[in-house]
PDB file of N, CA and C in Angstrom:
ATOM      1  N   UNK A   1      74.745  93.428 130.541  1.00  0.00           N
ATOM      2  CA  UNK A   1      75.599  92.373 130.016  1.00  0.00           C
ATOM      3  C   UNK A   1      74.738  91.360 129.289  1.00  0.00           C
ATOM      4  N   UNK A   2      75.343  90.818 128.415  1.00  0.00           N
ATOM      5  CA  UNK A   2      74.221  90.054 127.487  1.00  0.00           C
ATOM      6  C   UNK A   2      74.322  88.793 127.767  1.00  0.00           C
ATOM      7  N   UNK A   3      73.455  87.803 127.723  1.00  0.00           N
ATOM      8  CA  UNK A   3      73.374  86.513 128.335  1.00  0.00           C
ATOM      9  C   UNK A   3      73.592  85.530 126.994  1.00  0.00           C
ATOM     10  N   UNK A   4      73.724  86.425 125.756  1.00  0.00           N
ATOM     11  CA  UNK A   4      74.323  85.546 124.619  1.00  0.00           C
ATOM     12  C   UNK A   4      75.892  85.888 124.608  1.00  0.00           C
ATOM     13  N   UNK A   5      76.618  86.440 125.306  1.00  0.00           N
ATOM     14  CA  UNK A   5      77.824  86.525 125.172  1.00  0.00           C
ATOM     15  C   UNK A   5      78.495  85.078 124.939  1.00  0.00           C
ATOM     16  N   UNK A   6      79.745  85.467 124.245  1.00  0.00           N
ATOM     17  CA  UNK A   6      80.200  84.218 124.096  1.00  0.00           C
ATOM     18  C   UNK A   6      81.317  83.647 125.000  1.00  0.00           C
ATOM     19  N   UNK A   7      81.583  82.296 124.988  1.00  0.00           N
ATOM     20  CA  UNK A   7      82.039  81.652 126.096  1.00  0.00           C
ATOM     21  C   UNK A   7      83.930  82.274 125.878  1.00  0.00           C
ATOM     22  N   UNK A   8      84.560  82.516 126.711  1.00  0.00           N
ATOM     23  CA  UNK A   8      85.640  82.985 126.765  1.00  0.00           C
ATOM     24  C   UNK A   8      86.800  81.728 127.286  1.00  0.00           C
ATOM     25  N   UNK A   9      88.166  82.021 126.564  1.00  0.00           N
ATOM     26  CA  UNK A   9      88.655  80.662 126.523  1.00  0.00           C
ATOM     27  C   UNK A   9      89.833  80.818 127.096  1.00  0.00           C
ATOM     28  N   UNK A  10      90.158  80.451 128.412  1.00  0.00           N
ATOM     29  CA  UNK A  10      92.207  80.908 128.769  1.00  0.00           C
ATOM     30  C   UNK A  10      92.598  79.673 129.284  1.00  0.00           C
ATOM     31  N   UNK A  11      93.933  78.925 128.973  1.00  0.00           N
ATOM     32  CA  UNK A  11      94.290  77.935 129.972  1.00  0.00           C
ATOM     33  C   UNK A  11      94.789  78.996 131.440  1.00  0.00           C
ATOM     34  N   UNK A  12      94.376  78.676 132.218  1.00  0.00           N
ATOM     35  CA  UNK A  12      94.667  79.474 133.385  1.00  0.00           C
ATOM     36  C   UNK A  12      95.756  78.855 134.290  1.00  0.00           C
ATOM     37  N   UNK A  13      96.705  80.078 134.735  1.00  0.00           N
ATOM     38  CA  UNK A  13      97.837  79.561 135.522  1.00  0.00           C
ATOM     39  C   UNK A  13      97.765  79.473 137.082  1.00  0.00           C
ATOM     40  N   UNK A  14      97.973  78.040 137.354  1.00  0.00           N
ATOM     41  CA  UNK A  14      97.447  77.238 138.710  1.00  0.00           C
ATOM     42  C   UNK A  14      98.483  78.205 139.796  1.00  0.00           C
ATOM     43  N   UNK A  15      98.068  77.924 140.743  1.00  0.00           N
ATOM     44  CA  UNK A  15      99.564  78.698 141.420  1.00  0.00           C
ATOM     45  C   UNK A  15      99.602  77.803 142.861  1.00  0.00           C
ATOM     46  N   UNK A  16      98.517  76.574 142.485  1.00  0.00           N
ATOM     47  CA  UNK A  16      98.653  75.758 143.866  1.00  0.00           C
ATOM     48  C   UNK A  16      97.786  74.294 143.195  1.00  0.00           C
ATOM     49  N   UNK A  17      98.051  73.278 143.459  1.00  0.00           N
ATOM     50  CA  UNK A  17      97.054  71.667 143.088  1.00  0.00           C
ATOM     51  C   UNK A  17      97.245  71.344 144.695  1.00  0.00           C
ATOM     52  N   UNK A  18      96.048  70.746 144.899  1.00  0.00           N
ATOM     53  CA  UNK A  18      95.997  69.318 145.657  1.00  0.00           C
ATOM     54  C   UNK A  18      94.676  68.442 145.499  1.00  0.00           C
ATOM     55  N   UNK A  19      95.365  67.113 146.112  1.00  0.00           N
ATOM     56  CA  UNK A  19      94.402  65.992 145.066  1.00  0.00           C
ATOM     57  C   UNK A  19      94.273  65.167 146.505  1.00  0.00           C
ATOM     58  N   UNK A  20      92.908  64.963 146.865  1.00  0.00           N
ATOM     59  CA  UNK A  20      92.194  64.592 148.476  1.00  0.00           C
ATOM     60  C   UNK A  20      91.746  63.102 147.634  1.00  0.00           C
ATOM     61  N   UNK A  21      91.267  62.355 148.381  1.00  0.00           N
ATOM     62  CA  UNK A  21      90.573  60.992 148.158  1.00  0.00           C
ATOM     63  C   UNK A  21      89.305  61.267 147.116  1.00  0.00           C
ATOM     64  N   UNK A  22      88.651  62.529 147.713  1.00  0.00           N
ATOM     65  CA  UNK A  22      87.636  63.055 146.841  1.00  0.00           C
ATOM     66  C   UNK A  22      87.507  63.956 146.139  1.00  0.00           C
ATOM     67  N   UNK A  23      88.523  64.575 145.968  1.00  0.00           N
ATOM     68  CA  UNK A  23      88.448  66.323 144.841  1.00  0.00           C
ATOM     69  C   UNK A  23      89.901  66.984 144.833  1.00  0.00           C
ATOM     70  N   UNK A  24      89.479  67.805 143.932  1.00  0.00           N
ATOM     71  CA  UNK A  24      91.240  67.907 143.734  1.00  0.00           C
ATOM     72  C   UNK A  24      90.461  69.930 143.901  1.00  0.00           C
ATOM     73  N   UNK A  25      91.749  70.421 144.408  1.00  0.00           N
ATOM     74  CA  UNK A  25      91.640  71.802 144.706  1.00  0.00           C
ATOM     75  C   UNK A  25      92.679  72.603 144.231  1.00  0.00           C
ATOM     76  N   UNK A  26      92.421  73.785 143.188  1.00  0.00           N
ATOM     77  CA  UNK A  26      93.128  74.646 142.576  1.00  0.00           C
ATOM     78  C   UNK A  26      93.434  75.871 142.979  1.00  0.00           C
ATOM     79  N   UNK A  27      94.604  76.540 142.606  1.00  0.00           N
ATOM     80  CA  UNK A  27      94.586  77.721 143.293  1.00  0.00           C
ATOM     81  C   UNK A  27      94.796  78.911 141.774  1.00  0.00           C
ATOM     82  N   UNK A  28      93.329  79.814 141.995  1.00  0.00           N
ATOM     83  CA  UNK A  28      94.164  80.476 141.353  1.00  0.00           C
ATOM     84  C   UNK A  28      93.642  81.956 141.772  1.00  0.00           C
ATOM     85  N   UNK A  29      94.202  83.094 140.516  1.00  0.00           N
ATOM     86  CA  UNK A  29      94.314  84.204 140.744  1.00  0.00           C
ATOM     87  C   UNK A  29      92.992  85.082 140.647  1.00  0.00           C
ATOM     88  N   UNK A  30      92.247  85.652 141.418  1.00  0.00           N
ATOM     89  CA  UNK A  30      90.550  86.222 141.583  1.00  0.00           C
ATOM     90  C   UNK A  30      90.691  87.467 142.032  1.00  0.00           C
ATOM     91  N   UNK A  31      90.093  88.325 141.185  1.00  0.00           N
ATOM     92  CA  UNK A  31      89.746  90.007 141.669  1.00  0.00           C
ATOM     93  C   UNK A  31      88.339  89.837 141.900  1.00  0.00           C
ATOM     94  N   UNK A  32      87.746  88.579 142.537  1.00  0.00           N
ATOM     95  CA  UNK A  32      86.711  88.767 143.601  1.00  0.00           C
ATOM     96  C   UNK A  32      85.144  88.304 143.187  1.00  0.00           C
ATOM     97  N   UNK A  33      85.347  87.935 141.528  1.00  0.00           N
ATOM     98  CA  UNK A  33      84.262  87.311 141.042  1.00  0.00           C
ATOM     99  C   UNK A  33      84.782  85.863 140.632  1.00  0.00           C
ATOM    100  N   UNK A  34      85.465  84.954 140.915  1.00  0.00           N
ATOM    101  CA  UNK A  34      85.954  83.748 140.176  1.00  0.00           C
ATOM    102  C   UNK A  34      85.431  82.820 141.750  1.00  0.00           C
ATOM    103  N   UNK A  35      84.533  81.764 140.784  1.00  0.00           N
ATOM    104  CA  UNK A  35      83.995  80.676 140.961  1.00  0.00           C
ATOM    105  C   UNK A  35      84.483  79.195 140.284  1.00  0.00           C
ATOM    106  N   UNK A  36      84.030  78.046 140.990  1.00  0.00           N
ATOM    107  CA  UNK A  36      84.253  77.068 140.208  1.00  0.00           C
ATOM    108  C   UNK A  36      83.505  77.060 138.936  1.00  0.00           C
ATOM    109  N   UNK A  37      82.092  77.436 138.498  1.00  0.00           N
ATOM    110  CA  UNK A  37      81.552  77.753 137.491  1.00  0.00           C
ATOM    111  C   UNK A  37      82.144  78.623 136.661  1.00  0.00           C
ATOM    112  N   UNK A  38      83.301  79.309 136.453  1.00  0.00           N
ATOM    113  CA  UNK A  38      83.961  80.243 135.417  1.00  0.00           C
ATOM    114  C   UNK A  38      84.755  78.998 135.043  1.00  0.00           C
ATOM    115  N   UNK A  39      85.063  77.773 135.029  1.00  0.00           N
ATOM    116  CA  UNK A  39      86.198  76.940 134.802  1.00  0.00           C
ATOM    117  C   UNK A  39      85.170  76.104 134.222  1.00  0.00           C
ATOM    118  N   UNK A  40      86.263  75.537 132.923  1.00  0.00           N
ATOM    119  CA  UNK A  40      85.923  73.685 132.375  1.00  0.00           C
ATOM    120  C   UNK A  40      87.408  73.227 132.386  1.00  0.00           C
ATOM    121  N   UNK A  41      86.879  71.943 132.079  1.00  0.00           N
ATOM    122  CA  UNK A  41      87.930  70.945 132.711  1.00  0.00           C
ATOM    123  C   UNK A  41      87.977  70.136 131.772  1.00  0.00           C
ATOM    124  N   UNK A  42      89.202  70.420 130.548  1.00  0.00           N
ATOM    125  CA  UNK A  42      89.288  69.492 129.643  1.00  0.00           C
ATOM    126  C   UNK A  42      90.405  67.830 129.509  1.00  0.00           C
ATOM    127  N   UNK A  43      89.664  67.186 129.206  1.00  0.00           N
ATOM    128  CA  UNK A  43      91.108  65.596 129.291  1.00  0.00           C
ATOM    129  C   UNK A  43      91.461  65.174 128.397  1.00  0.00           C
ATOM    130  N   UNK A  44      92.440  65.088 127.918  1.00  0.00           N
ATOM    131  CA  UNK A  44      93.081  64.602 126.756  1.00  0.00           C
ATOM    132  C   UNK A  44      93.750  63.305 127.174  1.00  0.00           C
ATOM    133  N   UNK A  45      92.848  62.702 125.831  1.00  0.00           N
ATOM    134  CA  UNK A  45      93.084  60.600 126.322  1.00  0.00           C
ATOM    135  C   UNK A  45      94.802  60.410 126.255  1.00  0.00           C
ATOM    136  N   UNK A  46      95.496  60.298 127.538  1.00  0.00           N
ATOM    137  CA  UNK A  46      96.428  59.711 127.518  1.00  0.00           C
ATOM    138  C   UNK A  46      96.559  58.957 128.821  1.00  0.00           C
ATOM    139  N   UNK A  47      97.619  58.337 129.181  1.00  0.00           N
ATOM    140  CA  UNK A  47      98.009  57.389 130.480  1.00  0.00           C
ATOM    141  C   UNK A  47      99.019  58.135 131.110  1.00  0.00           C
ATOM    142  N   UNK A  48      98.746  58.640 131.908  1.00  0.00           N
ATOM    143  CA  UNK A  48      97.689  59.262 133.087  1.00  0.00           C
ATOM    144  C   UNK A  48      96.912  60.123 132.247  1.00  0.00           C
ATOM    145  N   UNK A  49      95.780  60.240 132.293  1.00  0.00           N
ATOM    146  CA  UNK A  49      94.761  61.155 131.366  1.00  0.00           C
ATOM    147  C   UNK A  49      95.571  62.806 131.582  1.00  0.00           C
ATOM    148  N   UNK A  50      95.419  63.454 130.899  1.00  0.00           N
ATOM    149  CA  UNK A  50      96.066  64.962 131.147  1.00  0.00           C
ATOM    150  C   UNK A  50      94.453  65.775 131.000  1.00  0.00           C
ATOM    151  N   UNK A  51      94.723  66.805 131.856  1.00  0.00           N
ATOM    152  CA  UNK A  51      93.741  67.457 132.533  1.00  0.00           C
ATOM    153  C   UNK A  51      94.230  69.029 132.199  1.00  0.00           C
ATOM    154  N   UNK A  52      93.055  69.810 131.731  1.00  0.00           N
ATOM    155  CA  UNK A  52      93.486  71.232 131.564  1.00  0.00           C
ATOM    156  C   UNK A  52      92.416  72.054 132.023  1.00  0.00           C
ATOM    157  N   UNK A  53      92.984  72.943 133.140  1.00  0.00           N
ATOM    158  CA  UNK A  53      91.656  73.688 133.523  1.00  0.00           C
ATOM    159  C   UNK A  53      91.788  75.093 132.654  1.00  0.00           C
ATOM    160  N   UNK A  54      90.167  75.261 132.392  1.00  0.00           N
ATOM    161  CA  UNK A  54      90.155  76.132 131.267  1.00  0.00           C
ATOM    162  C   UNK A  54      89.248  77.377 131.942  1.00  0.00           C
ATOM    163  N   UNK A  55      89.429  78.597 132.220  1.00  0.00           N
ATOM    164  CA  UNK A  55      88.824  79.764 132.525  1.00  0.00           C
ATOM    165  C   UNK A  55      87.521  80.039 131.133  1.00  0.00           C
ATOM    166  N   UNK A  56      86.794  80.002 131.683  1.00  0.00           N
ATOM    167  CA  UNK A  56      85.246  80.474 130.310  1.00  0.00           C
ATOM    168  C   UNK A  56      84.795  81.577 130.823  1.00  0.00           C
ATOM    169  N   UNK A  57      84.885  82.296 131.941  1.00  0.00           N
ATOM    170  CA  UNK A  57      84.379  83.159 131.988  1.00  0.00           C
ATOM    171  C   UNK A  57      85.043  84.328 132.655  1.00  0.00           C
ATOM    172  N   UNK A  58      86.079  85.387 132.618  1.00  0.00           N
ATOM    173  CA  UNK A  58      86.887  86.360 132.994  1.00  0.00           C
ATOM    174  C   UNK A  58      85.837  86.543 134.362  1.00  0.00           C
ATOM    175  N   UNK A  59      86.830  87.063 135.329  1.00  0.00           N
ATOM    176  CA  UNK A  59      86.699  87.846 136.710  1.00  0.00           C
ATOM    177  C   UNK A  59      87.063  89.360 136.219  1.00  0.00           C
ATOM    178  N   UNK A  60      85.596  90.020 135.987  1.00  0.00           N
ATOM    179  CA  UNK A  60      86.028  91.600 135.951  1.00  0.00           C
ATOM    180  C   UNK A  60      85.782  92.483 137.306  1.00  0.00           C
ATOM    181  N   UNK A  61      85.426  91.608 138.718  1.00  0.00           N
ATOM    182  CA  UNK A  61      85.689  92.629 139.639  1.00  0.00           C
ATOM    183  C   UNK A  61      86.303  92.932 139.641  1.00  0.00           C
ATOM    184  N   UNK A  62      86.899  94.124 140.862  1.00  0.00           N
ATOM    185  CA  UNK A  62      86.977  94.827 141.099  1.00  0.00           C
ATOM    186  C   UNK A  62      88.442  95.248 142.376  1.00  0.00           C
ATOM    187  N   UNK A  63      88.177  94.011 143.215  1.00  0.00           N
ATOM    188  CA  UNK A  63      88.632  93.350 144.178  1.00  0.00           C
ATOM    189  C   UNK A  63      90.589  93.551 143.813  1.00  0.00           C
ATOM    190  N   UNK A  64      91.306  93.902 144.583  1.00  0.00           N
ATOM    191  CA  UNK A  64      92.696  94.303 144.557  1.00  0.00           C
ATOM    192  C   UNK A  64      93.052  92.004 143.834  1.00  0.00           C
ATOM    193  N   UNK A  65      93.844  91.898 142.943  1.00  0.00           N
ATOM    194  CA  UNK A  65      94.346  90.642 142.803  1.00  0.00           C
ATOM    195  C   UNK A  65      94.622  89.947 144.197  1.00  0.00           C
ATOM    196  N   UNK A  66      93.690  88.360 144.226  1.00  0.00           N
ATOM    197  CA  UNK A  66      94.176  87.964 145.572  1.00  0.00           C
ATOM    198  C   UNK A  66      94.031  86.284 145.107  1.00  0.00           C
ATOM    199  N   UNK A  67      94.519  85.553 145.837  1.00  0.00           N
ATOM    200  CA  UNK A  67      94.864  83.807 145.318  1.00  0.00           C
ATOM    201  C   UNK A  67      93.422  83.062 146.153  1.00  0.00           C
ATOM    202  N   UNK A  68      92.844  82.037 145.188  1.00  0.00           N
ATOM    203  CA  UNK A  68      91.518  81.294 146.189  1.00  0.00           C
ATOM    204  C   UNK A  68      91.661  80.173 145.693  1.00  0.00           C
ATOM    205  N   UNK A  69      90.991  79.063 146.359  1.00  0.00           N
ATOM    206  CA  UNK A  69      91.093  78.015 145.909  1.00  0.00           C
ATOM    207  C   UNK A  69      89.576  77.395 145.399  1.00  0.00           C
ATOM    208  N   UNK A  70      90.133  76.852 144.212  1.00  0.00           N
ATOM    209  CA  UNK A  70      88.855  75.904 143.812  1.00  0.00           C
ATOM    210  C   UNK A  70      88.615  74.980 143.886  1.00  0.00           C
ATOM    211  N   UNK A  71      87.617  73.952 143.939  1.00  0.00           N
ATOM    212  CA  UNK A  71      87.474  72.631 144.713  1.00  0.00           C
ATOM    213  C   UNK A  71      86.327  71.954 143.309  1.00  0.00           C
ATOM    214  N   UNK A  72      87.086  71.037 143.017  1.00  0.00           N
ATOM    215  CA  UNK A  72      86.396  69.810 141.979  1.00  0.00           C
ATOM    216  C   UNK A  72      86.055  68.415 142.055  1.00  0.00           C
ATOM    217  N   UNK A  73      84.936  67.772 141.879  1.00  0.00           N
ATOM    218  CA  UNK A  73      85.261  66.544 142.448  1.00  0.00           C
ATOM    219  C   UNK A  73      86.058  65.664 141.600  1.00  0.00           C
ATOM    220  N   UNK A  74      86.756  64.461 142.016  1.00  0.00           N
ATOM    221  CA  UNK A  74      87.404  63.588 141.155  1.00  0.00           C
ATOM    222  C   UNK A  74      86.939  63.085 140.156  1.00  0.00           C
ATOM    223  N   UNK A  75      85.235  63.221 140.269  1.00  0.00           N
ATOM    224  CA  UNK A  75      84.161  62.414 138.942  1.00  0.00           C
ATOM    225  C   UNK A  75      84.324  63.721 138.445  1.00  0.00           C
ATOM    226  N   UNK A  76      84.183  65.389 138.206  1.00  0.00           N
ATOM    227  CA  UNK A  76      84.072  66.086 137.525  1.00  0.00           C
ATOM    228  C   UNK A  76      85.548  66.213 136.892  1.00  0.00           C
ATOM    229  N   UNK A  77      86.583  65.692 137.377  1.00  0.00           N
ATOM    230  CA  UNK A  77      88.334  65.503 136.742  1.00  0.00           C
ATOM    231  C   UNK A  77      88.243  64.683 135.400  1.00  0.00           C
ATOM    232  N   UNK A  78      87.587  63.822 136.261  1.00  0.00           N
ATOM    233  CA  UNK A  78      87.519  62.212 135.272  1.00  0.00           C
ATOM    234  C   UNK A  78      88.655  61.504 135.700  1.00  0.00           C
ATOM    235  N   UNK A  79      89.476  61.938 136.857  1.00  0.00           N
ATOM    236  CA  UNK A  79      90.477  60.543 137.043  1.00  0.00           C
ATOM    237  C   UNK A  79      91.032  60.859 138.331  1.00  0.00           C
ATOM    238  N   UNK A  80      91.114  59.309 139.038  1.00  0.00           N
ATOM    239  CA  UNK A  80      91.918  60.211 140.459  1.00  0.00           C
ATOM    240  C   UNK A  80      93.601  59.843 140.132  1.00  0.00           C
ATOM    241  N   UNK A  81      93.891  59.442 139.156  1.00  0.00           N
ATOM    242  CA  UNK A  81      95.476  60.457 138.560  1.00  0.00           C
ATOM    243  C   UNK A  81      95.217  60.324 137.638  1.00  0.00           C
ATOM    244  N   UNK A  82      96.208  61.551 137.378  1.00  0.00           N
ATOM    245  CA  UNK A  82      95.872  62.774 136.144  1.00  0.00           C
ATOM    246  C   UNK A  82      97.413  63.349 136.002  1.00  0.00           C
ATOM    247  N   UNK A  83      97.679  64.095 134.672  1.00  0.00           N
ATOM    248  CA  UNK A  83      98.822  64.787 135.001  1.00  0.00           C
ATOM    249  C   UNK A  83      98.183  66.104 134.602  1.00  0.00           C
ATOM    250  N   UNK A  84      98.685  67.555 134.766  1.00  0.00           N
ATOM    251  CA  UNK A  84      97.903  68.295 134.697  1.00  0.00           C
ATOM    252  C   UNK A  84      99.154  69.351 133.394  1.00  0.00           C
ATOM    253  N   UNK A  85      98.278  70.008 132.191  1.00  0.00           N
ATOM    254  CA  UNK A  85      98.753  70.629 131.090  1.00  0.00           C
ATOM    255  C   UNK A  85      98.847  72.634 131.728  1.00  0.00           C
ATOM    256  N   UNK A  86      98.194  72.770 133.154  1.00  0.00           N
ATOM    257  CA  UNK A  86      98.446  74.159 133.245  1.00  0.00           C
ATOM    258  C   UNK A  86      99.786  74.473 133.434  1.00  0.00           C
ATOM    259  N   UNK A  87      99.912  75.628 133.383  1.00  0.00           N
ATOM    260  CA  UNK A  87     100.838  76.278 133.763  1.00  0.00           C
ATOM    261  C   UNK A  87     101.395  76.291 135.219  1.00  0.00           C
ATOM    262  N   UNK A  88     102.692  76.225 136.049  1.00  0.00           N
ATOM    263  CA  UNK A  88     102.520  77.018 137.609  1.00  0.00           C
ATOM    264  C   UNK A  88     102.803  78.349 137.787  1.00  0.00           C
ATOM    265  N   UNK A  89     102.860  79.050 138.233  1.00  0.00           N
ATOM    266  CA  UNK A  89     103.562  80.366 138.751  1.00  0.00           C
ATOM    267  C   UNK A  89     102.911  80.692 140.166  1.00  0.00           C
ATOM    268  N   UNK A  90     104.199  81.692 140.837  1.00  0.00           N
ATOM    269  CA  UNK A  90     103.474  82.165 142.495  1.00  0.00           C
ATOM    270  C   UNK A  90     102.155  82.862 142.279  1.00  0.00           C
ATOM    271  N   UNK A  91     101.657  82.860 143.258  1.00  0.00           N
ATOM    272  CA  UNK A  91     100.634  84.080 142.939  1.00  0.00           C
ATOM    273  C   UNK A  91     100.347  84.935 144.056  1.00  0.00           C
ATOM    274  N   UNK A  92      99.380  85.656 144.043  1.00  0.00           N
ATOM    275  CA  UNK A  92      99.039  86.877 144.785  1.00  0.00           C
ATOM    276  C   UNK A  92      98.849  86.229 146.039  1.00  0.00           C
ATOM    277  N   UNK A  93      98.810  87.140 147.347  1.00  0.00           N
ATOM    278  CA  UNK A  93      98.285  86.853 148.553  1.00  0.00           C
ATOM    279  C   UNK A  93      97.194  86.692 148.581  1.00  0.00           C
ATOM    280  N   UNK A  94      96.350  86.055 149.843  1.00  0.00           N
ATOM    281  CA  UNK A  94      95.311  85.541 149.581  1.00  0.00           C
ATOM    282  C   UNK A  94      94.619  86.715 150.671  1.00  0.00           C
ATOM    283  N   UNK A  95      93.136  87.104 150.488  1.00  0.00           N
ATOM    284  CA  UNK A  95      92.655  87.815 150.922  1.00  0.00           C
ATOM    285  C   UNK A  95      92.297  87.708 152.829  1.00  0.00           C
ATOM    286  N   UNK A  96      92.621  88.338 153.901  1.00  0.00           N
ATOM    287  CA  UNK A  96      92.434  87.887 155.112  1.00  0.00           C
ATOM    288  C   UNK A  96      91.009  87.997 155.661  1.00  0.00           C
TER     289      UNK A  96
END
């Protein structure tokens, strides 16, 4: 795999938010390689700032589709409210 590949771009569909005193936690859909490092986190200046989490790097394991959560801090959000531009939908079970 080449380490100049280029950065890959999806708004990705959340299938869970929650927002703690200190980090806000996402849920989404992982065949077993998805990290908080496959995500950026873009804000578009408005009141409440709007927030879009952006997938850069595809999950090509392997792993049957299963739901995980990701964890961000409120300084990497840029706001502790926000309204958020993803998508929702259910998603997969989560792995036991």
């Amino acid at each position: 795999m080449s380490t100049t590949a280029k950065e890959s771009r999806s708004v990705e569909t959340l299938h869970g938010l929650a927002v703690t005193e200190t980090k806000v936690i996402i849920t989404v859909t992982s065949t077993g390689c998805t990290d908080e490092s496959d995500f950026k986190i873009e804000v578009a200046e408005s009141l409440p700032p709007l927030i879009t989490f952006i997938r850069v790097k595809p999950d090509f394991c392997e792993v049957a589709p299963h739901s995980v959560d990701l964890s961000f801090s409120l300084k990497e959000v840029g706001a502790a409210e926000f309204k958020v531009a993803n998508p929702f939908a259910p998603g997969p079970r989560r792995l036991q």
